[in-house]
C-alpha atoms as a PDB file:
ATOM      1  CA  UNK A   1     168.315 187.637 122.999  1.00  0.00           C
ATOM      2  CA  UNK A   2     171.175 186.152 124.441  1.00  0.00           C
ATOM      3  CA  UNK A   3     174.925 186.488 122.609  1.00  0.00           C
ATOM      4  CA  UNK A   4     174.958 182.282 122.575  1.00  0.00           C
ATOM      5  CA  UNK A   5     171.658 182.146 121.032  1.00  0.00           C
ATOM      6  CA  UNK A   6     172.700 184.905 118.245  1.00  0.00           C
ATOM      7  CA  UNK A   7     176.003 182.752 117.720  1.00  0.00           C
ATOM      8  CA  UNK A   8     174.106 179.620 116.998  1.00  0.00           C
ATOM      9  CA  UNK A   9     171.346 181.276 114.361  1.00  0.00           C
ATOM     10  CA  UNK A  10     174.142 182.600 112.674  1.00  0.00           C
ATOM     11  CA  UNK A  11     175.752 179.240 112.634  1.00  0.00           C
ATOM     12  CA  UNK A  12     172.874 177.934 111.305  1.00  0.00           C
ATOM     13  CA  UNK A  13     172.340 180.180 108.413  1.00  0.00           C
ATOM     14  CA  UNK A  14     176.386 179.769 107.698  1.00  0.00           C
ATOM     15  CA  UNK A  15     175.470 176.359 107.439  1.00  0.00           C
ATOM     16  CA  UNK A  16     172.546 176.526 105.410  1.00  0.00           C
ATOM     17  CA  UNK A  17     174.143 178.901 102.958  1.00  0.00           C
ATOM     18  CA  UNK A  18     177.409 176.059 102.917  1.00  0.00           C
ATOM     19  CA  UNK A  19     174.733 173.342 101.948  1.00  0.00           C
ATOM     20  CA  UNK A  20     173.426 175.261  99.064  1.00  0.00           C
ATOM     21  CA  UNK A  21     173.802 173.224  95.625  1.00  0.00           C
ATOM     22  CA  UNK A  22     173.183 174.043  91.736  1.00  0.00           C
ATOM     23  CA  UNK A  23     171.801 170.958  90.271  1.00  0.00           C
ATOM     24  CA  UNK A  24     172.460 171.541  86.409  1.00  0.00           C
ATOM     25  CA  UNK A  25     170.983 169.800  83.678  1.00  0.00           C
ATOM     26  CA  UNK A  26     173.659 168.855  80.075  1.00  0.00           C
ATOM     27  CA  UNK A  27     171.812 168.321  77.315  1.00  0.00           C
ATOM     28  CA  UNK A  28     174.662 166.518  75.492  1.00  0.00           C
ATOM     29  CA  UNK A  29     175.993 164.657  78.460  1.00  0.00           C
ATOM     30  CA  UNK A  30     173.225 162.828  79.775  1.00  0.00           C
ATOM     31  CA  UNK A  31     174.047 164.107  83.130  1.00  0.00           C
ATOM     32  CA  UNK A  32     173.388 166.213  86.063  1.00  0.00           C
ATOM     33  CA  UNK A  33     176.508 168.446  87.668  1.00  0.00           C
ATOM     34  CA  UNK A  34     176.525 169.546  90.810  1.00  0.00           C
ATOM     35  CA  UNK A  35     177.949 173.243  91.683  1.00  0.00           C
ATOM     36  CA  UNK A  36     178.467 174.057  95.217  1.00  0.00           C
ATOM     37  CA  UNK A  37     177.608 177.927  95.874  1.00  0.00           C
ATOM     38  CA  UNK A  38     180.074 178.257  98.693  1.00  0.00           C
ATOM     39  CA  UNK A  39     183.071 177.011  97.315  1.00  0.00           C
ATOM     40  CA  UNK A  40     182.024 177.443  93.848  1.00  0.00           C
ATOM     41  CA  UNK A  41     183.266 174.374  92.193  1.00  0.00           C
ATOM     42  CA  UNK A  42     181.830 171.253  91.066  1.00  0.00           C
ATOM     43  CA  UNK A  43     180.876 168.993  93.686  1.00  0.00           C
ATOM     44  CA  UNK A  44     179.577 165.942  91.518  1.00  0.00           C
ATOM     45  CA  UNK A  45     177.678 164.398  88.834  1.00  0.00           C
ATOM     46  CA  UNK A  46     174.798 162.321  88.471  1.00  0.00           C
ATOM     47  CA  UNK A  47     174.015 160.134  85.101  1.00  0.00           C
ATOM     48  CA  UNK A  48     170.385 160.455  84.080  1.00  0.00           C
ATOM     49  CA  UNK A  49     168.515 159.496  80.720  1.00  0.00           C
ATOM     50  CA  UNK A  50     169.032 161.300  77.681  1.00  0.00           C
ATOM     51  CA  UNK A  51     168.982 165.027  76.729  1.00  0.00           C
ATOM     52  CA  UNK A  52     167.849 165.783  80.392  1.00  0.00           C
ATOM     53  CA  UNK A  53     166.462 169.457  80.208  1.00  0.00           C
ATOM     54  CA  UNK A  54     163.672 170.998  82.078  1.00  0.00           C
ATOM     55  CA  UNK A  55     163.721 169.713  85.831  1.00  0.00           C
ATOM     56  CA  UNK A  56     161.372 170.984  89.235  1.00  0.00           C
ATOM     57  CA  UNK A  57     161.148 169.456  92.488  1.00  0.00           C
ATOM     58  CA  UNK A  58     157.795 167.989  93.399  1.00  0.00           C
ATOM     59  CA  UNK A  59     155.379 169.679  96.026  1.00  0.00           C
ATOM     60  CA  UNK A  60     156.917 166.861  98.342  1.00  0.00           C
ATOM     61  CA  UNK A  61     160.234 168.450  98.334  1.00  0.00           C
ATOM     62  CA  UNK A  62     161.984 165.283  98.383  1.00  0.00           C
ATOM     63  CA  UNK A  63     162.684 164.135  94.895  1.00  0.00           C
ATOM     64  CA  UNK A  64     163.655 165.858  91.536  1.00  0.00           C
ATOM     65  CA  UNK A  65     161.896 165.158  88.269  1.00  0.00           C
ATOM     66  CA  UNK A  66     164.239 165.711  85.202  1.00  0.00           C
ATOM     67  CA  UNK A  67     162.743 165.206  81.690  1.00  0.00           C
ATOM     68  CA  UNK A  68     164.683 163.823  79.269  1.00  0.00           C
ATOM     69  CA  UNK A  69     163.654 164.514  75.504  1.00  0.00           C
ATOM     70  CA  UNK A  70     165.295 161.599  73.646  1.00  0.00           C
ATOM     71  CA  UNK A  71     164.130 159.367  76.696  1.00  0.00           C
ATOM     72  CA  UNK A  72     160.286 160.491  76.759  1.00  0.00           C
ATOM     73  CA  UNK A  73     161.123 159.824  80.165  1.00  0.00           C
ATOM     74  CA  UNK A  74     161.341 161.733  83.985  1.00  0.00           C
ATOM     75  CA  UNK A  75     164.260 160.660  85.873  1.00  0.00           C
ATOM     76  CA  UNK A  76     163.106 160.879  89.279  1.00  0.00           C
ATOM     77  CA  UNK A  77     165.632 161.614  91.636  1.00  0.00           C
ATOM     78  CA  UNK A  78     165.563 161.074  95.296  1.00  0.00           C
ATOM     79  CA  UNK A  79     167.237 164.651  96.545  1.00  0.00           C
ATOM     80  CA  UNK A  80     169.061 163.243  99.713  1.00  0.00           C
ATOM     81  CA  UNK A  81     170.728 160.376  98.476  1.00  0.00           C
ATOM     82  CA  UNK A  82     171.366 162.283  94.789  1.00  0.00           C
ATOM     83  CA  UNK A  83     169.912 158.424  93.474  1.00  0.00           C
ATOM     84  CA  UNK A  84     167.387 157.569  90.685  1.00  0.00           C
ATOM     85  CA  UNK A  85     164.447 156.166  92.449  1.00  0.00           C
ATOM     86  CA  UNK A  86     162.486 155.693  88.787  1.00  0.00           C
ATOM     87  CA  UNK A  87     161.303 156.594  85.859  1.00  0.00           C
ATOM     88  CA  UNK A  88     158.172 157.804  84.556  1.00  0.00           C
ATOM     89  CA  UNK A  89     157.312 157.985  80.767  1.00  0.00           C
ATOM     90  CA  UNK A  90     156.039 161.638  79.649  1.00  0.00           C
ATOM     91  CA  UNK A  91     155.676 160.708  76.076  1.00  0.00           C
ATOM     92  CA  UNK A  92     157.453 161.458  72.732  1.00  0.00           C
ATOM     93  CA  UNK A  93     159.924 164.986  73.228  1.00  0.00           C
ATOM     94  CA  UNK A  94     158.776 166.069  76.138  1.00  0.00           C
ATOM     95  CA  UNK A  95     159.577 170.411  76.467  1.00  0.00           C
ATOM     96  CA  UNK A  96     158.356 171.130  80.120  1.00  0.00           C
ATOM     97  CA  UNK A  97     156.307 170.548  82.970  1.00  0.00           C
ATOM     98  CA  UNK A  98     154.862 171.561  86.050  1.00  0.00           C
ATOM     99  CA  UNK A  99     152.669 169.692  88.805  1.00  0.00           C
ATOM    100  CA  UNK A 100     149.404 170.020  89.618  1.00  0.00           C
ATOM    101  CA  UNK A 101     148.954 171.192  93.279  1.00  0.00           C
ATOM    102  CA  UNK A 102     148.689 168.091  94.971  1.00  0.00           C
ATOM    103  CA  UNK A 103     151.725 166.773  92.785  1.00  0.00           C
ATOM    104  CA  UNK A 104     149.481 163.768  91.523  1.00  0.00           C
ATOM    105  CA  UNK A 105     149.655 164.494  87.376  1.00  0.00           C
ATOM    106  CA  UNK A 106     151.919 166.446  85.611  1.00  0.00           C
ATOM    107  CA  UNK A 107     151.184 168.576  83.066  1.00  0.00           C
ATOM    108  CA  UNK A 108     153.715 168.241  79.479  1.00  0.00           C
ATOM    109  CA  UNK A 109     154.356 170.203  76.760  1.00  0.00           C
ATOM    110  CA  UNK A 110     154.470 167.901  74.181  1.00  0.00           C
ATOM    111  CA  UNK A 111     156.197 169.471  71.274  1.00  0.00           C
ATOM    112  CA  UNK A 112     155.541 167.103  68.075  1.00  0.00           C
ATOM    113  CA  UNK A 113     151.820 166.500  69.430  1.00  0.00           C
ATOM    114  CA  UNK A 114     151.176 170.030  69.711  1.00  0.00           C
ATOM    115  CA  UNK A 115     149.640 169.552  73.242  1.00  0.00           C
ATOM    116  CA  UNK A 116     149.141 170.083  76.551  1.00  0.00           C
ATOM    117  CA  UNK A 117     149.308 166.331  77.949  1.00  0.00           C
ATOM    118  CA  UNK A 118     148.455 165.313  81.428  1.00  0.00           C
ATOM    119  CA  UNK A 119     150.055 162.641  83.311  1.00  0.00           C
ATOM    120  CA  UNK A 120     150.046 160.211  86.059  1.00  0.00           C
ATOM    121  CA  UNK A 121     152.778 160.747  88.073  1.00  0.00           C
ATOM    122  CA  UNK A 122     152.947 157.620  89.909  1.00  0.00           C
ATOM    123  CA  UNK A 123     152.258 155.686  86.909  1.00  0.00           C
ATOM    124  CA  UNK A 124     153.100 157.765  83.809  1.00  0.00           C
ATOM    125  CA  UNK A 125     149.648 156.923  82.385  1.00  0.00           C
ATOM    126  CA  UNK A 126     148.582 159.586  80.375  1.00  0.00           C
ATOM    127  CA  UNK A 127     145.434 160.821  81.869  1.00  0.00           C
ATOM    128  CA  UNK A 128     144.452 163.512  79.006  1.00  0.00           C
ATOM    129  CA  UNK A 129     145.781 165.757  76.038  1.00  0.00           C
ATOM    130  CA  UNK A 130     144.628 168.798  75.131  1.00  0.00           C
ATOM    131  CA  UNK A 131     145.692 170.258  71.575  1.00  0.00           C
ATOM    132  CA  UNK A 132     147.431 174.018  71.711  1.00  0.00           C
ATOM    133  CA  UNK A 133     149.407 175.815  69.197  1.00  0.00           C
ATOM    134  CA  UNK A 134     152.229 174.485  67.725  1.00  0.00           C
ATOM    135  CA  UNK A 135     155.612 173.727  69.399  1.00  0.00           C
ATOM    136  CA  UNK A 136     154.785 173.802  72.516  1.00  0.00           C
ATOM    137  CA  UNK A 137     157.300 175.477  75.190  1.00  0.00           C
ATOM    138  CA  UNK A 138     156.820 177.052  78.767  1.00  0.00           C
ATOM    139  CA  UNK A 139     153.941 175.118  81.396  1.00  0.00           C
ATOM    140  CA  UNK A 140     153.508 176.813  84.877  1.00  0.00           C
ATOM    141  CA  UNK A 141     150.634 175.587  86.986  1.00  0.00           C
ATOM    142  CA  UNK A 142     148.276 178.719  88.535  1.00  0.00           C
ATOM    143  CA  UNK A 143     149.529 179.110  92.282  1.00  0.00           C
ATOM    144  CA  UNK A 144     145.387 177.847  93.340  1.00  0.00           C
ATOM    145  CA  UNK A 145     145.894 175.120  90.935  1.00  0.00           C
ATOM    146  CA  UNK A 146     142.654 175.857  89.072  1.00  0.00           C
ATOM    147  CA  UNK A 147     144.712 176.643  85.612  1.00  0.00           C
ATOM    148  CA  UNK A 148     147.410 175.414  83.620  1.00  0.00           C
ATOM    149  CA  UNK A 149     149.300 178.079  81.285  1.00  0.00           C
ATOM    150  CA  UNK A 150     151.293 176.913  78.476  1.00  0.00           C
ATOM    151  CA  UNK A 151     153.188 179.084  75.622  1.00  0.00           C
ATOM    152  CA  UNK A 152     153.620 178.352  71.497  1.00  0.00           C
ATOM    153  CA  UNK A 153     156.119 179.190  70.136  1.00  0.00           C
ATOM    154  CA  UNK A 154     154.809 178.910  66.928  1.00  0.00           C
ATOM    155  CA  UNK A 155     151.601 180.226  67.473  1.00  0.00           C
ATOM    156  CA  UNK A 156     152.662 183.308  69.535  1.00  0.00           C
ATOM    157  CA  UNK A 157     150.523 182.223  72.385  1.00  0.00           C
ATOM    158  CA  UNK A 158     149.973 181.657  75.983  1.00  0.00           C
ATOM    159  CA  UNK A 159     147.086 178.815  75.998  1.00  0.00           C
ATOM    160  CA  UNK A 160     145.197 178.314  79.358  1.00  0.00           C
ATOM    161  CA  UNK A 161     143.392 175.267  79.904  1.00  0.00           C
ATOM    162  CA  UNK A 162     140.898 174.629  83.087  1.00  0.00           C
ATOM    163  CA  UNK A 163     142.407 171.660  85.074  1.00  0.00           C
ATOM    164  CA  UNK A 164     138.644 170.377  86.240  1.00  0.00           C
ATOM    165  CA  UNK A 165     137.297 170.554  83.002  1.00  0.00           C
ATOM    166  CA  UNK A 166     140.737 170.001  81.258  1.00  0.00           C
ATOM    167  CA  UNK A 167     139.767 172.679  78.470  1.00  0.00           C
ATOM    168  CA  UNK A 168     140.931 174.883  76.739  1.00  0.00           C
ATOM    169  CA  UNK A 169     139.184 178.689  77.748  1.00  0.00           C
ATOM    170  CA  UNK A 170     141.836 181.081  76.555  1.00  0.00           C
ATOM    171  CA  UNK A 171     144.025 181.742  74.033  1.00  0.00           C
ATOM    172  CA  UNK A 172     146.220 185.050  74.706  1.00  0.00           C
ATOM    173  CA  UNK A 173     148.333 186.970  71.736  1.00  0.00           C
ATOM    174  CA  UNK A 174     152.322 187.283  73.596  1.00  0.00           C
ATOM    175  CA  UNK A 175     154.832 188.388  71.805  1.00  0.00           C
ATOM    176  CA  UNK A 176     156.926 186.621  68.875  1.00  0.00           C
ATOM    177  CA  UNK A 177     158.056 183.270  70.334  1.00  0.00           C
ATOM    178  CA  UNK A 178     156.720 183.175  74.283  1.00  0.00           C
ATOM    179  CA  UNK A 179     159.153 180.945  76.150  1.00  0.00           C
ATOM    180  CA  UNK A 180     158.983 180.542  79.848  1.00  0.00           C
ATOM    181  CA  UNK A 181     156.672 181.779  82.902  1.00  0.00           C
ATOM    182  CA  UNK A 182     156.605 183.355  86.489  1.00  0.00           C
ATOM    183  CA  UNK A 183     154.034 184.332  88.207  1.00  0.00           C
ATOM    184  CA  UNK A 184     153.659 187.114  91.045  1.00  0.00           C
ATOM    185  CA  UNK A 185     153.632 185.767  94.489  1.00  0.00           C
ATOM    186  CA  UNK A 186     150.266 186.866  95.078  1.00  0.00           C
ATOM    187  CA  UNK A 187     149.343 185.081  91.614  1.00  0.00           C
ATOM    188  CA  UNK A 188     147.668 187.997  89.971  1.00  0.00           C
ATOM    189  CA  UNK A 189     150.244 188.436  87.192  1.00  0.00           C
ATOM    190  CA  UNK A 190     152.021 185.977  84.874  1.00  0.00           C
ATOM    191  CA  UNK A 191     155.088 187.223  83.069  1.00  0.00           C
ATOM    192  CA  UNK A 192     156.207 185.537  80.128  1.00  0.00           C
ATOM    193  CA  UNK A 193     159.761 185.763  78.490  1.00  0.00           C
ATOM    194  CA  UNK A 194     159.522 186.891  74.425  1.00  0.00           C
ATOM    195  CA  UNK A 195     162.712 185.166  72.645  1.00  0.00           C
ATOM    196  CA  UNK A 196     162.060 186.980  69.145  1.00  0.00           C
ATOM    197  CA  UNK A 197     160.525 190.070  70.367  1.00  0.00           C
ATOM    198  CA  UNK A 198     162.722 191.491  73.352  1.00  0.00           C
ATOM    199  CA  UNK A 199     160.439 191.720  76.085  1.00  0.00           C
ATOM    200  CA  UNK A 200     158.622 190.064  78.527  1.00  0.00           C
ATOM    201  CA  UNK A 201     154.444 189.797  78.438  1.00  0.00           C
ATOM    202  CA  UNK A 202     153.269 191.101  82.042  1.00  0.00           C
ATOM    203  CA  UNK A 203     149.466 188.905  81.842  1.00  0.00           C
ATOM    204  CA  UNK A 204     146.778 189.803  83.953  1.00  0.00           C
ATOM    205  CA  UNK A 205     145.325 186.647  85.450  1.00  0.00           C
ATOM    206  CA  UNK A 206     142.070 187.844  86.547  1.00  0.00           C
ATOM    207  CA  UNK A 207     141.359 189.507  83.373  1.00  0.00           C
ATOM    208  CA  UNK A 208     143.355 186.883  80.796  1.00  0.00           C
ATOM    209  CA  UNK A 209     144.639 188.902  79.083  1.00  0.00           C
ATOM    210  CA  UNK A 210     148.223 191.017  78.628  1.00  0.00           C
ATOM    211  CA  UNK A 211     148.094 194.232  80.867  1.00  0.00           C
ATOM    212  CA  UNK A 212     152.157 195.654  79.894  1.00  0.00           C
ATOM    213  CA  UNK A 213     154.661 194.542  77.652  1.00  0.00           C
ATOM    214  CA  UNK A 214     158.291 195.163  79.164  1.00  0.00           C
ATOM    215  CA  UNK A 215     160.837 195.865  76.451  1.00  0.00           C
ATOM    216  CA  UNK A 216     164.195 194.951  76.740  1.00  0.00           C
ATOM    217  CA  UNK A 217     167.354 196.762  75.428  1.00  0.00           C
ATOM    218  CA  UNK A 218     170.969 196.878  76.017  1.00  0.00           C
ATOM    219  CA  UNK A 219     173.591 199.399  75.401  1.00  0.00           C
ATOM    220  CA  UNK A 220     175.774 197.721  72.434  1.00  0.00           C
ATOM    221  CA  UNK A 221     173.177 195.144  71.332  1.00  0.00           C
ATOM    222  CA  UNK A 222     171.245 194.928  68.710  1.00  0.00           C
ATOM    223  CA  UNK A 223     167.513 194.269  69.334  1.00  0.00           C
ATOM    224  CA  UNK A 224     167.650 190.941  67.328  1.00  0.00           C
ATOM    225  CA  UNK A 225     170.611 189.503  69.570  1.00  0.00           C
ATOM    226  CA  UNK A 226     168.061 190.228  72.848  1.00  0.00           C
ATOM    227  CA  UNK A 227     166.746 186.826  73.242  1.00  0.00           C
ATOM    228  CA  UNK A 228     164.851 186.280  76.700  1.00  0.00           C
ATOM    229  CA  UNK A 229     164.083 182.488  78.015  1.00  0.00           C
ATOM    230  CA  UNK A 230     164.118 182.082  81.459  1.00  0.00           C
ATOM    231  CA  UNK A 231     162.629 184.051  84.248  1.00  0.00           C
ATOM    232  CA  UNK A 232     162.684 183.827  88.081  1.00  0.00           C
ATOM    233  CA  UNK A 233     161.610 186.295  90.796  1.00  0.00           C
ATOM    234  CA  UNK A 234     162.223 186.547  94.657  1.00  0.00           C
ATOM    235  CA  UNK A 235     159.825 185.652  96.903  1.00  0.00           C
ATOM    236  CA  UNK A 236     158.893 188.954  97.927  1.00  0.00           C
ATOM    237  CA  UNK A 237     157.920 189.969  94.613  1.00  0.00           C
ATOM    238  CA  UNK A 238     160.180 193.158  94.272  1.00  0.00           C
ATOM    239  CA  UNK A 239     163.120 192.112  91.537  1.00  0.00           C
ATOM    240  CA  UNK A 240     162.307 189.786  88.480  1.00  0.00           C
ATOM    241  CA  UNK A 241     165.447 187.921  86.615  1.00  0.00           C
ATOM    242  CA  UNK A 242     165.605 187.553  82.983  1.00  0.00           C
ATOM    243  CA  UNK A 243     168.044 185.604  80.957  1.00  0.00           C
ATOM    244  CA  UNK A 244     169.054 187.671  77.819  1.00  0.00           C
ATOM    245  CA  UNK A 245     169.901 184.691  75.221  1.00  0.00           C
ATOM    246  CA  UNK A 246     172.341 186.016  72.448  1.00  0.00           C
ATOM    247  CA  UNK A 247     173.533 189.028  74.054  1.00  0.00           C
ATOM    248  CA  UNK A 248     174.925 186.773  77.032  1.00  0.00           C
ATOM    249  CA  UNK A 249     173.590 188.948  79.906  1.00  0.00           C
ATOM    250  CA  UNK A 250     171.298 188.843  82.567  1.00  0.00           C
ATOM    251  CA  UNK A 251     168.417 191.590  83.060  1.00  0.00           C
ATOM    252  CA  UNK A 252     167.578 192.486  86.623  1.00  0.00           C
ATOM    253  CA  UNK A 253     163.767 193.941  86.272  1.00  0.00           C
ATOM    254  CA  UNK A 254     162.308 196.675  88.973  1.00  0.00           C
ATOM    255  CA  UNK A 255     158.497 194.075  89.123  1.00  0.00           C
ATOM    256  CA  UNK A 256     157.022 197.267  90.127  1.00  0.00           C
ATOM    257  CA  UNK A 257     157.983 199.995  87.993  1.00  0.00           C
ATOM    258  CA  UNK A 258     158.296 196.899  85.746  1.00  0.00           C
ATOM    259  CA  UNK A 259     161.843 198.934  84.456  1.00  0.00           C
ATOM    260  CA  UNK A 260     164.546 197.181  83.670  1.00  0.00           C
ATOM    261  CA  UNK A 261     167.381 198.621  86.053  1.00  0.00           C
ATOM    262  CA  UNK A 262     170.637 196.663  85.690  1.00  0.00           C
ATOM    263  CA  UNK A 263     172.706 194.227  83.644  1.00  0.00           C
ATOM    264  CA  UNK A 264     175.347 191.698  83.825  1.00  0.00           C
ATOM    265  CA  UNK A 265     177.997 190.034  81.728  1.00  0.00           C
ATOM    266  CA  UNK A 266     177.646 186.286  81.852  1.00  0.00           C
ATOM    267  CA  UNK A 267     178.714 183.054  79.525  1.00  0.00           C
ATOM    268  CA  UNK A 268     177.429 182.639  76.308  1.00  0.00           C
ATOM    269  CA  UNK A 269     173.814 182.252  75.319  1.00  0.00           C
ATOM    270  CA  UNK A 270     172.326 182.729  78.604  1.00  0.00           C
ATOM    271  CA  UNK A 271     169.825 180.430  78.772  1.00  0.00           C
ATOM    272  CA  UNK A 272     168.027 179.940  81.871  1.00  0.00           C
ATOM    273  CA  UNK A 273     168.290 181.489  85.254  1.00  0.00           C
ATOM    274  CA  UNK A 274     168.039 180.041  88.977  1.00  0.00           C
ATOM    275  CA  UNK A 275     167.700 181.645  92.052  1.00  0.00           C
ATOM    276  CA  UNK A 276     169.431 180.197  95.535  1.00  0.00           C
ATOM    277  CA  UNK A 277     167.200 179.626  98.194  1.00  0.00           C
ATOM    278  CA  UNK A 278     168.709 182.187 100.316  1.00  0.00           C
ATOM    279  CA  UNK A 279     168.208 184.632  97.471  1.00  0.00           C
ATOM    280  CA  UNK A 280     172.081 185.584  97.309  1.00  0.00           C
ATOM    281  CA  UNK A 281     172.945 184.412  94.439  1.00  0.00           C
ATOM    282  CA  UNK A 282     171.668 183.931  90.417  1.00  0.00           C
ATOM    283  CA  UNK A 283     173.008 180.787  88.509  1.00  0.00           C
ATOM    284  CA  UNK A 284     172.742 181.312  85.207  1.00  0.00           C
ATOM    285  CA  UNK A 285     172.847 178.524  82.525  1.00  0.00           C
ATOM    286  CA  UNK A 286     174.714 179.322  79.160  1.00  0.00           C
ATOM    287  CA  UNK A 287     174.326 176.821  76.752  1.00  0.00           C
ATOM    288  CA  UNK A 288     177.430 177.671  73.964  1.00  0.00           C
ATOM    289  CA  UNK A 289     179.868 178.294  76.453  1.00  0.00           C
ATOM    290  CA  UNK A 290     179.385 175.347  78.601  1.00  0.00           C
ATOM    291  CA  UNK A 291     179.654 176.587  81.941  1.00  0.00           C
ATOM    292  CA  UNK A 292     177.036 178.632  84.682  1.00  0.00           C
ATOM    293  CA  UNK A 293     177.923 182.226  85.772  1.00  0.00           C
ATOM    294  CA  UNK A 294     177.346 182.753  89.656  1.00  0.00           C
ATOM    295  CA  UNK A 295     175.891 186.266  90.004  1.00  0.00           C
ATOM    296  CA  UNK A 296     176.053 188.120  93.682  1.00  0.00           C
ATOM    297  CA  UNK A 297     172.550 189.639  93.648  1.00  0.00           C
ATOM    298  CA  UNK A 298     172.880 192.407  96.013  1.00  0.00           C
ATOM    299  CA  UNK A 299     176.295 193.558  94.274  1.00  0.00           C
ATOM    300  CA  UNK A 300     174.520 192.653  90.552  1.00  0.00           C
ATOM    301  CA  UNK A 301     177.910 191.169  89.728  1.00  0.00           C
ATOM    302  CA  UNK A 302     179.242 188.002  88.535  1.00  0.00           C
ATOM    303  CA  UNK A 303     181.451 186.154  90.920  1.00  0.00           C
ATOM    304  CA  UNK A 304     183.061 183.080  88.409  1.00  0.00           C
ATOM    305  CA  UNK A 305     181.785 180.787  86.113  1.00  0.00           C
ATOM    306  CA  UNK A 306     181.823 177.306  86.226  1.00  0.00           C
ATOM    307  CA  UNK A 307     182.251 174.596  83.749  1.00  0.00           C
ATOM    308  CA  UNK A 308     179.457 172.082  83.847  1.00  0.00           C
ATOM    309  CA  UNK A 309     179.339 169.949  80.887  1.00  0.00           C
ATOM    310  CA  UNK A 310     178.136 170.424  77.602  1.00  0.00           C
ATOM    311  CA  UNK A 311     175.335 172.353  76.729  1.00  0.00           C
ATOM    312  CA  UNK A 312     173.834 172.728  80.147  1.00  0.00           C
ATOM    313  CA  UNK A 313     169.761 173.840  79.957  1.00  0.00           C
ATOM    314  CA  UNK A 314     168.674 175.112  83.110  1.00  0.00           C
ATOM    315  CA  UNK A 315     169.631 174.808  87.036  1.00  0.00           C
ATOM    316  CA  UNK A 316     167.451 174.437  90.260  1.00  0.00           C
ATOM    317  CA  UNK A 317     169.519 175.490  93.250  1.00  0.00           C
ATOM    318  CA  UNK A 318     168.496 173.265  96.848  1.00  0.00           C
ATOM    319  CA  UNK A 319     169.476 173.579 100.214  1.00  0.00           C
END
């Protein structure tokens, strides 16, 4: 391999890395910010509808659907330009969503229906509804596409529905509260983030069924202020991520020892958690100090925190 070659791949990846942008969703400013991961500031914002919250790209990789829950609306944002290209209507306070595999219908948690709505995305012509527990939270789409998973918070459930059939075939006890979802790369296990209980549900997707519970604790907390919600993992499968809630950290989890090994400070209420393409660095959303924390994953530190508006949700971190 010649030296000009090496000089140009590392170029590259410099560049890549450069490019690397947290898209952050404000609850209470209608808005998206922009964080850039290199220089770590803000590097714009983008009006959307209202109360914009959850937000995914679509199996296209081109555009960014944000759902807004006092719009009932996706904002669908094309991801080169940073523009609205539409809207599509997801019904009355939508939670979350995920696509089906194709990224034809989306599938909402709709929160005062109690359901598991599915959605046109072209359109927004609601297609079906399927009636789960009550309040409605967390919706992640199996990796074959054959089953939709969706939590209760009320009910203490993960509900799985059949996406041929569009039935319900399982209900599965989590702990008090389940919030949000990851699977495994290979797909064989779903983890689910507790709030109330401290711990995230480790489900067994062949068998339906919870195979481990992984408690959290940390030094100087009590068990109460340990409030999980969001959850990532690397591609590789080796190192889960775990927002903490109340006790403002973030929980790096050992997926195969399923231990948790190592903690770190962040804003307050840690909310959700984002990991950059590259896999360098964590962007963590806390909601009561208005601002994301920037964590350097091989060091397991945080590098700065940024203010993005008020009450920011969650982040999704693009190239």
């Amino acid at each position: 391999m010649s030296k000009q070659f090496m000089v140009a791949v590392l170029a590259m990846a410099a560049t890549a890395a450069a490019a690397q942008t947290a898209w952050v969703s404000s609850e209470k400013d209608h808005a998206l910010t922009l964080v850039d991961l290199k220089t770590q500031a803000v590097a714009g914002v983008i009006n959307t509808c209202k109360r914009p919250r959850h937000m995914q790209v679509a199996p296209d990789g081109k555009r960014l659907f944000v759902a807004c829950t006092e719009s009932g609306q996706a904002d669908v944002i094309d991801i080169a330009s940073r523009k609205s290209v539409g809207r599509v209507a997801l019904g009355d306070d939508p939670e979350a969503f995920d696509f089906s595999r194709d990224g034809k219908t989306l599938f909402v948690s709709a929160e005062d229906e109690g359901a598991l709505v599915t959605i046109d995305a072209a359109s927004g012509k609601t297609l079906a509804s399927v009636p789960v527990g009550k309040e409605p939270e967390g919706v992640k789409t199996s990796p074959d596409g054959k089953l939709v998973f969706v939590t209760s918070e009320v009910a203490n459930m993960v509900h799985v529905v059949d996406t041929a059939s569009g039935k319900l075939v399982k209900n599965i006890p989590a702990g008090k509260r389940p919030r949000r979802m990851v699977f495994t790369p290979d797909g064989a296990q779903l983890w689910v983030s507790n709030e109330l209980d401290a711990s995230v549900s480790v489900i067994s997707v062949k068998d339906l069924a919870v195979a481990h519970t992984i408690k959290l604790a940390l030094k100087g907390a009590r068990a109460e202020d340990i409030t999980p919600v969001g959850l990532t993992m690397t591609r590789g499968g080796k190192t889960a991520f775990v927002s903490m809630g109340r006790a403002n950290h973030v929980g790096f989890i050992d997926v195969a020892s399923r231990q948790l090994t190592k903690t770190v400070l962040v804003g307050k209420r840690a909310w959700h958690v984002a990991l950059s393409p590259d896999e360098s660095r964590l962007v963590v959303s806390n909601g009561l100090s208005d601002d994301v924390t920037l964590v350097d994953v091989a060091a397991g530190k945080a590098l700065k925190s940024v203010p993005v508006g008020r009450v920011p949700y969650m982040a999704v971190v693009l190239p």
